[in-house]
Protein backbone atom coordinates (compact mmCIF):
# COMPACT_ATOMS: atom_id res chain seq x y z
CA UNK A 1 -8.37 -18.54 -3.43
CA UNK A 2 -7.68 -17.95 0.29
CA UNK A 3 -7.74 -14.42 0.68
CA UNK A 4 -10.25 -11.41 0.93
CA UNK A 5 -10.53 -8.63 -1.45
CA UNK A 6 -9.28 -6.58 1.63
CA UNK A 7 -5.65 -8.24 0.93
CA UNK A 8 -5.49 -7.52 -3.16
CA UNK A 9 -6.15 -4.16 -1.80
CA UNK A 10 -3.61 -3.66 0.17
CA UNK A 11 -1.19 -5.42 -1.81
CA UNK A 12 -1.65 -2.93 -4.48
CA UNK A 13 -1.36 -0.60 -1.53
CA UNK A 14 2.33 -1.93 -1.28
CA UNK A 15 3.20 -1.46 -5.04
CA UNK A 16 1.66 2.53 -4.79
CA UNK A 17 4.14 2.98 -1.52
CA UNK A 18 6.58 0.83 -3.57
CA UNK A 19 6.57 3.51 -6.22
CA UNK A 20 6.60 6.53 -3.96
CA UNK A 21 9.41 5.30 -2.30
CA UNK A 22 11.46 4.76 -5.37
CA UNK A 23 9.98 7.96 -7.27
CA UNK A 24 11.37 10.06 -3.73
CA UNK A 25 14.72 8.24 -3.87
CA UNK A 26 15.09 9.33 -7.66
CA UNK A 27 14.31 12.80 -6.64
CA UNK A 28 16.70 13.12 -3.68
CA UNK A 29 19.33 11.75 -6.00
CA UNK A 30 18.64 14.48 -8.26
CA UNK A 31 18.55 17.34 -5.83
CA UNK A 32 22.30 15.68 -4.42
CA UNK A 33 23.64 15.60 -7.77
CA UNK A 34 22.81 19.38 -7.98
CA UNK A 35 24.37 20.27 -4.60
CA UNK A 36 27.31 18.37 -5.39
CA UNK A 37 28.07 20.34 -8.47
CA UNK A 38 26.66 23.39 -7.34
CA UNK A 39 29.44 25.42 -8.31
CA UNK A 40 29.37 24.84 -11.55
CA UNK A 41 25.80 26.02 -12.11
CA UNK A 42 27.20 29.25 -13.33
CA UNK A 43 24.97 31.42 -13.86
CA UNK A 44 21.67 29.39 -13.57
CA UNK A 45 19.26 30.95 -11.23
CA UNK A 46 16.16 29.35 -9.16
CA UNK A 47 13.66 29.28 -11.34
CA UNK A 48 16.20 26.79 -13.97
CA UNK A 49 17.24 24.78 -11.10
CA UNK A 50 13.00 24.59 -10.19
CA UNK A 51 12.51 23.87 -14.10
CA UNK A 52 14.99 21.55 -14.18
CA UNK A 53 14.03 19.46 -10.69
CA UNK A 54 10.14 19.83 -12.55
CA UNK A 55 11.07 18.55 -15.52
CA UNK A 56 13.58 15.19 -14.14
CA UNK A 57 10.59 14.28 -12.07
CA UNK A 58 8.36 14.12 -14.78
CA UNK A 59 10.91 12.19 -16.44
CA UNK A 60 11.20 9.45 -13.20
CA UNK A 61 7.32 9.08 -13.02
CA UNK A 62 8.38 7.21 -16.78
CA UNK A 63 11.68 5.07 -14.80
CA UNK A 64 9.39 4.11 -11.70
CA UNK A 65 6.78 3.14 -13.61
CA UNK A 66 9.18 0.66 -15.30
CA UNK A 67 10.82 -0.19 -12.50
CA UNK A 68 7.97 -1.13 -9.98
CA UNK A 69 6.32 -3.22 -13.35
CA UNK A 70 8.06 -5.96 -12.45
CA UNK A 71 7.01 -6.14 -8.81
CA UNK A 72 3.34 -5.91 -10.26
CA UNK A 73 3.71 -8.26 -13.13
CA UNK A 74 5.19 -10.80 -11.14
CA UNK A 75 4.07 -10.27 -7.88
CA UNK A 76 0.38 -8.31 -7.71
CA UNK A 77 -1.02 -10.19 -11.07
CA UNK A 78 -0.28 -13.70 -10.02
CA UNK A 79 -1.70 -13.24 -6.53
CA UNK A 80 -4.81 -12.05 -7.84
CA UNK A 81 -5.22 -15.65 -9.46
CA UNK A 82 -3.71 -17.40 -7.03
CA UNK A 83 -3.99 -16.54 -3.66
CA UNK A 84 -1.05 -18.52 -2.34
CA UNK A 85 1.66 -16.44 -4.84
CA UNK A 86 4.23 -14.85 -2.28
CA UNK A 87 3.46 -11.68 -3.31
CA UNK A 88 5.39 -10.02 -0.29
CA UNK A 89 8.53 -12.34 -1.14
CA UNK A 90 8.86 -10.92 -5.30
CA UNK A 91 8.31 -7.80 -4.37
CA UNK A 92 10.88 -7.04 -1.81
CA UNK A 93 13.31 -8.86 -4.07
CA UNK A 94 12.64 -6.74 -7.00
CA UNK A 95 11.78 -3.95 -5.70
CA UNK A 96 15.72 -4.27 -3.09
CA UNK A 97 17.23 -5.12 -6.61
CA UNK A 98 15.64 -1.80 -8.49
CA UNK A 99 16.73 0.18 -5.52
CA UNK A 100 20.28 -1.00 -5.43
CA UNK A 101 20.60 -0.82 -9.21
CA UNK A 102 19.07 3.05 -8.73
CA UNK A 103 21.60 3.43 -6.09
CA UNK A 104 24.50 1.64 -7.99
CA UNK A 105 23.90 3.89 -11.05
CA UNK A 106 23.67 7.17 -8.69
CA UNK A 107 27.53 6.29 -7.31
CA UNK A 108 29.00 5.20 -10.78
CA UNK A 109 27.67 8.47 -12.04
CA UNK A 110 29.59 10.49 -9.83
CA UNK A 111 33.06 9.97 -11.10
CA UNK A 112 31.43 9.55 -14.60
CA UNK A 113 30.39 13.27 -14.70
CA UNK A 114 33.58 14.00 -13.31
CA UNK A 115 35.87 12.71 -15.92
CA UNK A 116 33.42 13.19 -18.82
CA UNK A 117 31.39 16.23 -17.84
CA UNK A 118 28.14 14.51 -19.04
CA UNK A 119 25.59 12.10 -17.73
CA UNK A 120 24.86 8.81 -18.87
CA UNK A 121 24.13 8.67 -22.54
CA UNK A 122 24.46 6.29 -25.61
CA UNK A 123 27.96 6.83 -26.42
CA UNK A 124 28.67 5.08 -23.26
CA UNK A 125 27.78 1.99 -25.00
CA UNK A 126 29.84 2.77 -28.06
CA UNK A 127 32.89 3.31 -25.30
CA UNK A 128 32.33 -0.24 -24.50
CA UNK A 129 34.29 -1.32 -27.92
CA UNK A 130 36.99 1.62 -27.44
CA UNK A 131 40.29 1.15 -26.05
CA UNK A 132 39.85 0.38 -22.77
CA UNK A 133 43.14 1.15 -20.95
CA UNK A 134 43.32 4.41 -23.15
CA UNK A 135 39.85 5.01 -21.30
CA UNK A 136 41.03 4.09 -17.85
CA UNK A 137 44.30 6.36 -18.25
CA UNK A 138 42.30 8.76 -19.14
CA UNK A 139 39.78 8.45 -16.01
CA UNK A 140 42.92 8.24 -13.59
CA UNK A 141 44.87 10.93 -15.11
């Protein structure tokens, strides 16, 4: 092994602000999503909006957990055996690629909401085996 103690420390140091910096980037998704469709909050006052910001970050500590896995599993747990595992290398890779997927969803979601006035849910898979141009005419009209 050619490194100290000191360095599996701080490498898990890099997964912990690997997580923070995804769990923050769920939540400031979150809080755009709910100025963008502000007005149609109706009637919803600050203490749902709180509640509901309380309760989806509670619900991310679940996706970043899953998301910075990989990083760990493939990145932090090999370089604990083996000292010469580039650990810095797997983990910007993953962790750029669970960023932009984050991001990727975030954008897609945007015109989603806007045509079906939901979120992401299961019957988006079961709209992969509809009618696709009736789905696209629909999303353009």
């Amino acid at each position: 092994m050619n490194y100290t103690p000191g360095d599996l420390a701080l490498t898990l140091q890099q997964d912990a602000k690997l997580f923070l910096y995804i769990y923050i980037l769920l939540m400031v998704f979150r809080v755009a999503f709910l100025l963008i469709y502000s007005g149609q909050l109706g009637s919803a006052g600050t203490g749902d909006i709180v509640e509901a910001l309380w309760l989806g970050a509670r619900i991310s500590l679940k996706t970043t957990a899953f998301l910075v896995a990989f990083p760990f599993v493939f990145g932090t747990v090999p370089y604990a055996v083996w000292g010469r595992w580039p650990v810095a290398r797997i983990r910007a890779m993953l962790g750029s690629v669970a960023v932009g997927l984050m991001t990727l969803l975030f954008v897609i979601r945007i015109p989603y909401y806007e045509i079906f006035h939901q979120g992401f849910n299961i019957m988006l898979f079961n709209g992969m085996k509809d009618d696709k141009a009736a789905i696209w005419d629909t999303a353009v009209q």
